[in-house]
Protein backbone atom coordinates (compact mmCIF):
# COMPACT_ATOMS: atom_id res chain seq x y z
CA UNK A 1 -10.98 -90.26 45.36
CA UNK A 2 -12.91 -93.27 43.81
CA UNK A 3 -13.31 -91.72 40.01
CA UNK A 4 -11.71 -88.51 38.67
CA UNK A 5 -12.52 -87.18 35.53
CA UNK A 6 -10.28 -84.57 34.05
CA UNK A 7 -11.46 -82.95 31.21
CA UNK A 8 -9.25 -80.23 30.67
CA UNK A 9 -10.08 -76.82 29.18
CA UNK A 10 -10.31 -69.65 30.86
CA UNK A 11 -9.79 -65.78 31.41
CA UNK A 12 -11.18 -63.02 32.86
CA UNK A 13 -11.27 -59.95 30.18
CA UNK A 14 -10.67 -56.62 32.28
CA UNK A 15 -13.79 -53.55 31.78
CA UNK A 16 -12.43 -50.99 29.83
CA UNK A 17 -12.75 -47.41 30.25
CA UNK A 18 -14.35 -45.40 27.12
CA UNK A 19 -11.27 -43.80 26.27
CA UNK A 20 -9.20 -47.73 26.68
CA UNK A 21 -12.51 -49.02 24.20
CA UNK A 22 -11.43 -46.57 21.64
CA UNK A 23 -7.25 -47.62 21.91
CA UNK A 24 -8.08 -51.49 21.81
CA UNK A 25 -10.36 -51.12 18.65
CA UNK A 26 -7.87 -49.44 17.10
CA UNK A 27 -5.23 -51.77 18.20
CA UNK A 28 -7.48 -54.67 16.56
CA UNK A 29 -7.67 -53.27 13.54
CA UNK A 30 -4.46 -53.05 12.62
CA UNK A 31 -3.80 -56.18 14.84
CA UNK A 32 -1.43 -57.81 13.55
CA UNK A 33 0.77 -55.08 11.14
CA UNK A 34 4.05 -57.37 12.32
CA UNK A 35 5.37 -60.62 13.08
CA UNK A 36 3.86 -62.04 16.30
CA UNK A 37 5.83 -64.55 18.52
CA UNK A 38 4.11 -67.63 19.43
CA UNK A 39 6.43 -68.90 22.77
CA UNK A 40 6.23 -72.76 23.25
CA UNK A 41 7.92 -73.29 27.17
CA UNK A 42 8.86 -76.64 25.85
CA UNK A 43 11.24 -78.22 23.06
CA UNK A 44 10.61 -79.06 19.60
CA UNK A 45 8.99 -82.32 18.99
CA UNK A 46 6.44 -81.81 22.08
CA UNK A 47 2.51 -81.97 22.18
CA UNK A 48 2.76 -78.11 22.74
CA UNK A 49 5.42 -77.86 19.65
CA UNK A 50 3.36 -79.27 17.32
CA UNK A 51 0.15 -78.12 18.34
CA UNK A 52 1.53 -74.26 17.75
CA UNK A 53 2.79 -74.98 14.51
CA UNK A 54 -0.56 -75.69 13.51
CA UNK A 55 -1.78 -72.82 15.27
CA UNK A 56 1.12 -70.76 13.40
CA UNK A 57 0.39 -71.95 10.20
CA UNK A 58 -3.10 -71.24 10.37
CA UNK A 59 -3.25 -67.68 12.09
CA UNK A 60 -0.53 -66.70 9.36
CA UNK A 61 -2.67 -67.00 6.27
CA UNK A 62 -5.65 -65.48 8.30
CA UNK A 63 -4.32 -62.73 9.64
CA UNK A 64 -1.37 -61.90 6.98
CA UNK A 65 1.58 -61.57 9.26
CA UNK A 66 4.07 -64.23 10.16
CA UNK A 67 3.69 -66.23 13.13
CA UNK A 68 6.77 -67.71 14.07
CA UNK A 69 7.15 -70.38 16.75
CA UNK A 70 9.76 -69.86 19.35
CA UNK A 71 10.91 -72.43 22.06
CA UNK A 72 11.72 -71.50 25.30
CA UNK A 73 12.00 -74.67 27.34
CA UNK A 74 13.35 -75.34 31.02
CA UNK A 75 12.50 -75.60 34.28
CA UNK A 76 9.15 -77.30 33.73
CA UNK A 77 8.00 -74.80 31.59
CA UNK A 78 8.41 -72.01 33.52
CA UNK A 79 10.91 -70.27 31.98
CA UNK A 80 8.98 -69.92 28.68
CA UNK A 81 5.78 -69.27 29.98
CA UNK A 82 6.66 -66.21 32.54
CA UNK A 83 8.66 -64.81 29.29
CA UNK A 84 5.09 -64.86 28.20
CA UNK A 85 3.14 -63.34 31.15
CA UNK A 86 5.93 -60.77 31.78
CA UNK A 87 5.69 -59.40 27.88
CA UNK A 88 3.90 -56.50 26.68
CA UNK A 89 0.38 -57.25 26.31
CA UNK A 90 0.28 -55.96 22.60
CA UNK A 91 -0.60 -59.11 21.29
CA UNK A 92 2.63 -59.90 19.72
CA UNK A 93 3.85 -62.66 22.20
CA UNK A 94 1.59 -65.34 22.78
CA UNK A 95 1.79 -68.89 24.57
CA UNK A 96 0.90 -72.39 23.38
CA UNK A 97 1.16 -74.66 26.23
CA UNK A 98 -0.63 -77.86 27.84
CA UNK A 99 -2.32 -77.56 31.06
CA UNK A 100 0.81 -78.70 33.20
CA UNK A 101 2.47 -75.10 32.05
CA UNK A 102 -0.82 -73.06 33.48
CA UNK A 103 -2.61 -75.41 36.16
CA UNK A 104 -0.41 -77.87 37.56
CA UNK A 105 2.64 -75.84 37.96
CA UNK A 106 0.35 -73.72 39.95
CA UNK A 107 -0.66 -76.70 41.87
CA UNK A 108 3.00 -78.13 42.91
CA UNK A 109 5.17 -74.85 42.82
CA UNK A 110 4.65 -72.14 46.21
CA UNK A 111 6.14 -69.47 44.76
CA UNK A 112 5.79 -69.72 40.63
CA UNK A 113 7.51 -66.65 39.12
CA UNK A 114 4.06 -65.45 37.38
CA UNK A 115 0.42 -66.05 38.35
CA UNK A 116 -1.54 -67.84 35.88
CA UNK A 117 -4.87 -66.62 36.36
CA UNK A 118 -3.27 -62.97 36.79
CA UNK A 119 -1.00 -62.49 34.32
CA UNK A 120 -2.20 -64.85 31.57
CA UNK A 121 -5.30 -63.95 29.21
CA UNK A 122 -6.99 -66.89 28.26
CA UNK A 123 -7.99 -66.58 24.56
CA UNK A 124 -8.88 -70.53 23.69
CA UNK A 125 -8.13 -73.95 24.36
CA UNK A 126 -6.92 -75.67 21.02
CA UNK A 127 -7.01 -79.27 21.26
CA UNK A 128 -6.97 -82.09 24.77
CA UNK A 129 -5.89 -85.27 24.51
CA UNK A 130 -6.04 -88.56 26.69
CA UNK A 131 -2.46 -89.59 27.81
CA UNK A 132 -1.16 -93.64 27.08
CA UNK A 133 1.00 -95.68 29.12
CA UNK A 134 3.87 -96.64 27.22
CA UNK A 135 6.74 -98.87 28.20
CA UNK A 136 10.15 -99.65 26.70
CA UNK A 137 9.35 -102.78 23.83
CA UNK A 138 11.41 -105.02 25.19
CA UNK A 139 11.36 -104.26 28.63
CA UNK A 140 9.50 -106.88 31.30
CA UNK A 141 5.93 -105.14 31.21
CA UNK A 142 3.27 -106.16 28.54
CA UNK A 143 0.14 -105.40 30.31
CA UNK A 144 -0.74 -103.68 33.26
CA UNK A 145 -0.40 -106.63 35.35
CA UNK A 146 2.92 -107.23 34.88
CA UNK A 147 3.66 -103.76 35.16
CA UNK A 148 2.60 -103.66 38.49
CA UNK A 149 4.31 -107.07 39.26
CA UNK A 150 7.84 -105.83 37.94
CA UNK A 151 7.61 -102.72 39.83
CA UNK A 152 6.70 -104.36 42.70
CA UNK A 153 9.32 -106.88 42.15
CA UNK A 154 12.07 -104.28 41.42
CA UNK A 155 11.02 -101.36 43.43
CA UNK A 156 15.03 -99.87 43.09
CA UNK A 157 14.69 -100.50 39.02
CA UNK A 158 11.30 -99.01 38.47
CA UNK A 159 11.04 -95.18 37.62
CA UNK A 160 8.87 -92.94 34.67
CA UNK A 161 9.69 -89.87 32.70
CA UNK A 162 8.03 -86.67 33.00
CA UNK A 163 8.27 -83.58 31.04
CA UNK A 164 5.46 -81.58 32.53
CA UNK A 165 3.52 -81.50 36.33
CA UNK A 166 0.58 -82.52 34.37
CA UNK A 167 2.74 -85.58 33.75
CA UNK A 168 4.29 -86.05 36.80
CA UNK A 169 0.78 -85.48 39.08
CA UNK A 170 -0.78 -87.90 36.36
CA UNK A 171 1.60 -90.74 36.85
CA UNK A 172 1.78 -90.43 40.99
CA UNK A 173 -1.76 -90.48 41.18
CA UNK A 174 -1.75 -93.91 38.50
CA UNK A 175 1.48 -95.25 41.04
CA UNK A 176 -0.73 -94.56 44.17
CA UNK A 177 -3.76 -96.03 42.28
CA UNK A 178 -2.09 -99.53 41.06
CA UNK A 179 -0.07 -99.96 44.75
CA UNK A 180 4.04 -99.28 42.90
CA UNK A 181 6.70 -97.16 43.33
CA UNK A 182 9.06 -95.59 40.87
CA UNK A 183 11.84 -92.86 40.52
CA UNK A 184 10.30 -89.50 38.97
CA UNK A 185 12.99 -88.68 36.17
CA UNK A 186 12.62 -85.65 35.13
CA UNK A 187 12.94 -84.21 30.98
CA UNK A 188 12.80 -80.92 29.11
CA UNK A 189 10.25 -81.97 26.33
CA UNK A 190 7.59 -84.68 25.77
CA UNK A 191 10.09 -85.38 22.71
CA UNK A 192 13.24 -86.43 24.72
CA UNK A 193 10.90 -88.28 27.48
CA UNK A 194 9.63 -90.11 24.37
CA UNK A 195 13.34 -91.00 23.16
CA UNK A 196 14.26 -91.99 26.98
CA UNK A 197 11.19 -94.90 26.65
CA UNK A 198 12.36 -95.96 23.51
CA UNK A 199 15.90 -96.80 24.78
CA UNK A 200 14.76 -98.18 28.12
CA UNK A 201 15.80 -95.60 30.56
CA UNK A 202 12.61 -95.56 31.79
CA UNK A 203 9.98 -98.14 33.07
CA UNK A 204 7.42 -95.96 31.73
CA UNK A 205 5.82 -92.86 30.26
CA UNK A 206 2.21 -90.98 30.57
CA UNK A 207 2.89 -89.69 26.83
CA UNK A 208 0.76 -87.36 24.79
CA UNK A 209 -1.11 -88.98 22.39
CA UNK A 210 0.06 -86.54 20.02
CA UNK A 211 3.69 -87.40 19.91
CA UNK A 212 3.41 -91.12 20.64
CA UNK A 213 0.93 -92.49 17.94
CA UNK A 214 4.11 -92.90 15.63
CA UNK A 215 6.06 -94.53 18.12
CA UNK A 216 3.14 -97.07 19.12
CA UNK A 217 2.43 -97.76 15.49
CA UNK A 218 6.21 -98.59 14.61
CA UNK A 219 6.86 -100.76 17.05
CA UNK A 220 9.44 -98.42 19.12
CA UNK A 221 7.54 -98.57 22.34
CA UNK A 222 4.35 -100.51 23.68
CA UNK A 223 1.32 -99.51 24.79
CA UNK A 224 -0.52 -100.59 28.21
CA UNK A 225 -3.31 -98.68 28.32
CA UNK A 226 -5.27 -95.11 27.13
CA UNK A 227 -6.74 -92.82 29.50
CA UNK A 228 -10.07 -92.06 27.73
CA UNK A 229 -13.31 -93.28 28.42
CA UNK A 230 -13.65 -95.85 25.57
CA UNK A 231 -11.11 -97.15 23.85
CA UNK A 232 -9.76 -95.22 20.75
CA UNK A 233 -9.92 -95.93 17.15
CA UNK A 234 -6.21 -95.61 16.32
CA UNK A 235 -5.23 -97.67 18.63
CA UNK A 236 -8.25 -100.48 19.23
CA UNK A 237 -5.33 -102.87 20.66
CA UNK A 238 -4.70 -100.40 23.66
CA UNK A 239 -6.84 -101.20 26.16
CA UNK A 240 -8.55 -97.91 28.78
CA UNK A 241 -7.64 -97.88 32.36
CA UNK A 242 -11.10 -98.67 33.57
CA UNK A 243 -10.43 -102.04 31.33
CA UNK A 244 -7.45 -102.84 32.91
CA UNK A 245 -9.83 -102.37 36.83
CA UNK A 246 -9.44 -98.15 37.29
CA UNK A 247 -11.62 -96.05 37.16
CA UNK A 248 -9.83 -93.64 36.04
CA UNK A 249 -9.95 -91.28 33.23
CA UNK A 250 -7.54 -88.31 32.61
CA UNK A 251 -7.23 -85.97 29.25
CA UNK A 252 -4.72 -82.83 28.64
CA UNK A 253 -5.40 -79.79 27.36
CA UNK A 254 -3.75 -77.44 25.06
CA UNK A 255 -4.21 -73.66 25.42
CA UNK A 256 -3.44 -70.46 23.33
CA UNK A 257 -3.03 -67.74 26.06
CA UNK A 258 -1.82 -63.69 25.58
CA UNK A 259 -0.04 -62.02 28.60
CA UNK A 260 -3.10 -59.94 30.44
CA UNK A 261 -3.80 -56.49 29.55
CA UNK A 262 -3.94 -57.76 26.05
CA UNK A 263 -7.11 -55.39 24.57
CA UNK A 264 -9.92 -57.83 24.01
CA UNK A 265 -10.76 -56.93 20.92
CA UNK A 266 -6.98 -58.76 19.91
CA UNK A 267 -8.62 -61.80 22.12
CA UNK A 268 -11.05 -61.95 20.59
CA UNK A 269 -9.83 -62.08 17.17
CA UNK A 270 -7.30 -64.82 18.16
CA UNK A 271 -10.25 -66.83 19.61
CA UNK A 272 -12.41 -66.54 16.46
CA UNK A 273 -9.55 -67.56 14.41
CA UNK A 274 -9.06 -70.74 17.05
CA UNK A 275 -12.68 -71.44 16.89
CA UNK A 276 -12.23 -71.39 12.68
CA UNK A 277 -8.84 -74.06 12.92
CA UNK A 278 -10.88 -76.27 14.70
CA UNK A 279 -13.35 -76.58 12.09
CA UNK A 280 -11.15 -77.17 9.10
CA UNK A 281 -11.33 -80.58 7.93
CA UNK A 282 -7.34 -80.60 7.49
CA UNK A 283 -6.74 -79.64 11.15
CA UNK A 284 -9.72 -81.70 12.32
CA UNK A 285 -7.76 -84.75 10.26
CA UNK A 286 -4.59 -84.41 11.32
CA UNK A 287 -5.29 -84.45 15.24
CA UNK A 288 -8.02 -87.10 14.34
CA UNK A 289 -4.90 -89.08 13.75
CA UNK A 290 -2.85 -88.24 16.71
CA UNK A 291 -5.64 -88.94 18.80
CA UNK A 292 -6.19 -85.47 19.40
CA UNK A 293 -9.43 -83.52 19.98
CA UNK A 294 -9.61 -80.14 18.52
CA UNK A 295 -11.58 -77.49 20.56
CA UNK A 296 -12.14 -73.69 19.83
CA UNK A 297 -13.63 -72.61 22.86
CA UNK A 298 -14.47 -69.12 24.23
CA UNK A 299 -11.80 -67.41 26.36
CA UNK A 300 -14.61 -67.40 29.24
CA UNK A 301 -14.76 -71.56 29.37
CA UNK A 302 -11.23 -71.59 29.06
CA UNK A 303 -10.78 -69.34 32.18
CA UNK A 304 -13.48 -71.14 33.64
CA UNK A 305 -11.38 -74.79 33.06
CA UNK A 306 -7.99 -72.95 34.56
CA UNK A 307 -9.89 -71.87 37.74
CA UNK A 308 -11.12 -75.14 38.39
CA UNK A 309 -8.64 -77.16 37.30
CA UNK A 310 -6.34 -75.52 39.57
CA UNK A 311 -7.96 -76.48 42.36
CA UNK A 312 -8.42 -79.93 41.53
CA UNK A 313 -4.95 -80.53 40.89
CA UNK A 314 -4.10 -78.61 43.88
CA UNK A 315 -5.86 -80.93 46.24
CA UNK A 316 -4.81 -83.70 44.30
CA UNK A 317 -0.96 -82.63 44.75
CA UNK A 318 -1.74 -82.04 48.81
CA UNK A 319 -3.43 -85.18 49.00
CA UNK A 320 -0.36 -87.33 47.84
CA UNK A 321 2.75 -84.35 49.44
CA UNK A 322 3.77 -83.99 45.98
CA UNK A 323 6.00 -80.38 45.99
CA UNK A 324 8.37 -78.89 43.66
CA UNK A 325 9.90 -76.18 45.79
């Protein structure tokens, strides 16, 4: 595989019969007369966590109900997100997860408890982000170079934290690519993988760029390297892969997704709403500043991007034996 580019970014909205037509415009109209649940498969602090907060926040004053952020992290995020795709589809319980919930648990697991691109309605991607190597500040490693020379060096010291199997894929394919070993320790959250870099548990970390700008910018962990194309504007000292001699480029995605059978008409107004976030200049801001891209997209691209991301990842998982089950 001599360049991938993962740009990551869905869903299939069933026909409906003329008498269905007339329940889901109903349904939308009075969509949302309660709270509604916004399920994050991942602990507070995450790329997900934050990300839904936003989404909360916004969709609240919109749409004039509540939406309240719930965590339900374990097991790689499955636990959360089947909560999700095993809920009524009434548009009350809704996911916010990255890409490694949806597509690359689908890639590593052989017998997931849900189906993603069954039991999930797509409604829009959010934000993506590039991922950054980050390493423990006073560990051994301040470049990519010696990175690659410790873990070579120290094959039975070198490992990296994962809190996804977007992460974990990520970081085998960057081992297999730079010729090094290393222990896969897994965490619950992109928060406490974070933590475990800071206090040198770990060699090192594919982090979000979401939840590690304020770490890189106080000093509690160092940066090797970005996975974008060009080099980005918060952090103009962090060098891009291709820099340091890959070509590689990688970016996460963050999704808001409904449990299928959720009328359309309730898709669709979540996706319009989406599509409005992204525009706001305080939304656009903040994620400016976390390195964070904001998106909007239709519910069709973002089915599109979970189809085809799947089997990417899939291959990619085959390719290097990687299995969860």
């Amino acid at each position: 595989m001599s360049r991938l580019k993962i740009v990551c970014g869905v869903a299939l909205c069933a026909a409906l019969s003329l008498l269905g037509a007339g329940v889901v415009a109903q349904d939308a109209g009075n969509y949302p007369n309660k709270p509604v649940r916004i399920v994050v498969p991942f602990s507070p602090g995450g790329s997900s966590d934050l990300t839904a907060r936003m989404v909360a926040e916004k969709l609240s004053v919109a749409l004039g109900q509540p939406f309240v952020v719930e965590n339900r992290p374990g097991v790689a995020a499955i636990i959360g997100t089947n909560y999700v795709a095993k809920a009524p589809p009434d548009g009350y319980t809704l996911l916010v997860a990255t890409s490694g919930a949806v597509v690359y648990n689908a890639a590593i697991y052989s017998r997931l408890p849900y189906a993603p691109e069954k039991e999930l309605a797509p409604v829009s991607m959010v934000c993506s982000y590039p991922l950054m190597l980050i390493v423990p500040p006073n560990g051994p490693s301040k470049s990519i170079k010696e990175l690659v020379s410790y873990a070579k060096a120290n094959p039975d010291k070198s490992n990296y934290a994962s809190a996804a199997a977007s992460i974990q894929l990520a970081t085998e394919l960057l081992k297999n690519r730079l010729g090094i070993q290393g222990q896969h320790i897994p965490y619950k959250g992109g928060a406490d993988a974070n933590n475990a870099v800071v206090a040198g548990d770990v060699s090192m970390y594919l982090a979000d760029t979401l939840t590690a700008a304020s770490l890189v910018k106080g000093g509690r962990v160092r940066a090797l390297a970005i996975t974008s194309g060009t080099r980005d504007a918060a952090f103009p000292d962090v060098p891009t892969l291709k820099e340091e001699g890959l070509d590689l480029e990688m970016k996460i995605w963050i999704g808001l997704f409904a449990p299928a059978g959720t009328p359309a008409a309730i898709v669709r107004r979540l996706q319009t709403e989406v599509a409005r976030m992204a525009r706001m200049p305080d939304i656009q801001a903040r994620m400016a500043g976390m390195s964070v891209t904001p998106e909007g997209g239709t519910s069709e691209e973002l089915a599109n991007t979970v189809s085809s991301e799947i089997r990417l990842w899939s291959g990619v998982a085959r390719a290097n034996n990687i299995k969860a089950d």
